[in-house]
C-alpha atoms as a PDB file:
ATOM      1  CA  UNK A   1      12.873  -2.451 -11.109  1.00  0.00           C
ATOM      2  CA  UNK A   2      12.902  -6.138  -9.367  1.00  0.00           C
ATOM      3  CA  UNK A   3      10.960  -6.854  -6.661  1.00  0.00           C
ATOM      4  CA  UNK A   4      13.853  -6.830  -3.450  1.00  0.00           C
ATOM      5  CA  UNK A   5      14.555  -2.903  -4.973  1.00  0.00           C
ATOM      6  CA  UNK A   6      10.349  -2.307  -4.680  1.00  0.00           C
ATOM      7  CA  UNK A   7      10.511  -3.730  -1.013  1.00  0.00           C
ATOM      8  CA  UNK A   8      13.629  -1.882  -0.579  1.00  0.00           C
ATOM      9  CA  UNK A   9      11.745   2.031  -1.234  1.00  0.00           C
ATOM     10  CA  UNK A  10       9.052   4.138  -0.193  1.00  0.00           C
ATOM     11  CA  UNK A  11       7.038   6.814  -1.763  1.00  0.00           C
ATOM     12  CA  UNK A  12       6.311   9.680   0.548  1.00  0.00           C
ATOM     13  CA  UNK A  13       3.976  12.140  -0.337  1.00  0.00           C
ATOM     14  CA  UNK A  14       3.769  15.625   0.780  1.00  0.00           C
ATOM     15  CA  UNK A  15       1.948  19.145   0.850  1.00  0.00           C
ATOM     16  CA  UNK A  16       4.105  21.682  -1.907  1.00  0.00           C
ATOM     17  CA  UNK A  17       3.041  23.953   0.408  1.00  0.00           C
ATOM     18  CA  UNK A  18       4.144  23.455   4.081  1.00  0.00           C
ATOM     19  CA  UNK A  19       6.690  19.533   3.325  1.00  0.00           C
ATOM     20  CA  UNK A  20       4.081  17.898   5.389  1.00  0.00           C
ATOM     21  CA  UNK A  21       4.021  14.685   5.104  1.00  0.00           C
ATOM     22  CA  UNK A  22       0.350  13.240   4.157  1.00  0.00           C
ATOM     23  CA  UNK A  23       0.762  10.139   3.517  1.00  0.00           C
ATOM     24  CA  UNK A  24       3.821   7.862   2.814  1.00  0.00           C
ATOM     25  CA  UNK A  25       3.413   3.928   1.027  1.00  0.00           C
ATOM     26  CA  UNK A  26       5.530   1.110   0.811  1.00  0.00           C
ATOM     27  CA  UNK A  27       7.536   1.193  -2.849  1.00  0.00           C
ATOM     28  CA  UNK A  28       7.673   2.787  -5.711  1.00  0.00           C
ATOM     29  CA  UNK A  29       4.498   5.223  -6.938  1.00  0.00           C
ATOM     30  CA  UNK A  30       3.863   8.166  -8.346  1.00  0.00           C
ATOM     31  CA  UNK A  31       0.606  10.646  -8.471  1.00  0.00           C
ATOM     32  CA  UNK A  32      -1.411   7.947 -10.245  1.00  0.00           C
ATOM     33  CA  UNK A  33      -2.167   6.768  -6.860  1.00  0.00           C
ATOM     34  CA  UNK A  34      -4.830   9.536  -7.102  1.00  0.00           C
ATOM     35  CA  UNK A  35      -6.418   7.647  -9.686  1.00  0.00           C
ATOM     36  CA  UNK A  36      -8.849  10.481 -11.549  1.00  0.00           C
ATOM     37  CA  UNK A  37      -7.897  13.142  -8.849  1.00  0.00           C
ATOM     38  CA  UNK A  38      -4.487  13.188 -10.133  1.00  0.00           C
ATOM     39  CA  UNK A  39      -4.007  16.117 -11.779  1.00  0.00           C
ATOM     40  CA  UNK A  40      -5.900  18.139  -8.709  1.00  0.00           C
ATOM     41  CA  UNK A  41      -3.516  16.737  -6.404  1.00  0.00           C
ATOM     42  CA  UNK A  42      -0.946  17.853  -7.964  1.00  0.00           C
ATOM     43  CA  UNK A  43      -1.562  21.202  -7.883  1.00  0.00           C
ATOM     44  CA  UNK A  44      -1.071  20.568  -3.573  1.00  0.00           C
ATOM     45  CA  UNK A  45       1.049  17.153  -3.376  1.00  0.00           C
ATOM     46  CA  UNK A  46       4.543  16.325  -4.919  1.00  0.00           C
ATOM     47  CA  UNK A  47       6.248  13.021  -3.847  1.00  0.00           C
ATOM     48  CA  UNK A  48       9.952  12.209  -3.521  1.00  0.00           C
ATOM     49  CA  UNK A  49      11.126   8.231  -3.263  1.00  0.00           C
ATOM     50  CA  UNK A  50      13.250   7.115  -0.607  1.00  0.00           C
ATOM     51  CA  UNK A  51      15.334   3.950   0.875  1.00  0.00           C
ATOM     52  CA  UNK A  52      12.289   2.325   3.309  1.00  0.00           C
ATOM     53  CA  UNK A  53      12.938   3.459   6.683  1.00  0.00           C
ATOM     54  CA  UNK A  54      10.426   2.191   9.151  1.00  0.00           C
ATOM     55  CA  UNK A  55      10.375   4.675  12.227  1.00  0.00           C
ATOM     56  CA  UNK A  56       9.889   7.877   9.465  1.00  0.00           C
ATOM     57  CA  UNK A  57       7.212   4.823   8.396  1.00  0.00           C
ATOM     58  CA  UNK A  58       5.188   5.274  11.698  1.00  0.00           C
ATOM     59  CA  UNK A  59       6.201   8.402  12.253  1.00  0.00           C
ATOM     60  CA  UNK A  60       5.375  10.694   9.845  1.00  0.00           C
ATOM     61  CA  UNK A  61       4.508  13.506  12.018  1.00  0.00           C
ATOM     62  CA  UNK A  62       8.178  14.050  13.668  1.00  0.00           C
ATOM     63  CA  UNK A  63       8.757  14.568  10.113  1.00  0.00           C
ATOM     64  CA  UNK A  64       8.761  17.182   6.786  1.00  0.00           C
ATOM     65  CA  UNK A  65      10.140  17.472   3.370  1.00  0.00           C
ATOM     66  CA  UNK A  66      12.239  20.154   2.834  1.00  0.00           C
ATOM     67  CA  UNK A  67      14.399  20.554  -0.287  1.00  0.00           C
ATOM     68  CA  UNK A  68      13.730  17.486  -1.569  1.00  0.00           C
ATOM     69  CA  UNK A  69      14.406  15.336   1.424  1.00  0.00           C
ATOM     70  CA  UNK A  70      13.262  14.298   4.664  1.00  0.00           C
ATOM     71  CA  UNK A  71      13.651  16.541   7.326  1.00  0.00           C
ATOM     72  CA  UNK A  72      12.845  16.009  11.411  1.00  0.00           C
ATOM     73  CA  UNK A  73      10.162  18.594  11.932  1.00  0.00           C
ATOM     74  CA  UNK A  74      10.347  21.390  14.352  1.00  0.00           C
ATOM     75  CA  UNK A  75       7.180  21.937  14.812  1.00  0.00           C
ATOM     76  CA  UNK A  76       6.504  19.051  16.827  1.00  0.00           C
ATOM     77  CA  UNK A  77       4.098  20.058  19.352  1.00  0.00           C
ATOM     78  CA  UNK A  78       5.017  18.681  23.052  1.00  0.00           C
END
């Protein structure tokens, strides 16, 4: 992978549970972000790599996973 097609993704991570979105970072990981926790955090948290979009970026609460891909979240409290 070059470097423009690292700048160019995002890794989001999210609950298996519920699609919420925990944590999302700038190119390409996978669970060995969790270091020695890995394999716990699995168990809770999948991930799914996407094109970087900047306002899901800052705004992960408007948003969920769902079926694989990002979803705006309905549950947005107002």
């Amino acid at each position: 992978m070059t470097i423009e097609e690292m700048n160019s993704k995002m890794t989001v991570f999210y609950l298996k549970s519920s699609g919420k979105i925990k944590t999302i970072a700038t190119g390409v990981h996978d669970m060995n972000i969790y270091s020695d926790e890995k394999e716990d955090m699995s168990l809770i948290i999948d991930f799914i790599i996407v094109d970087k979009n900047d306002f899901i970026f800052n705004n992960i609460t408007l948003y969920k996973v769902e079926s694989g891909t990002i979803k705006l979240n309905a549950e947005i409290p107002m």
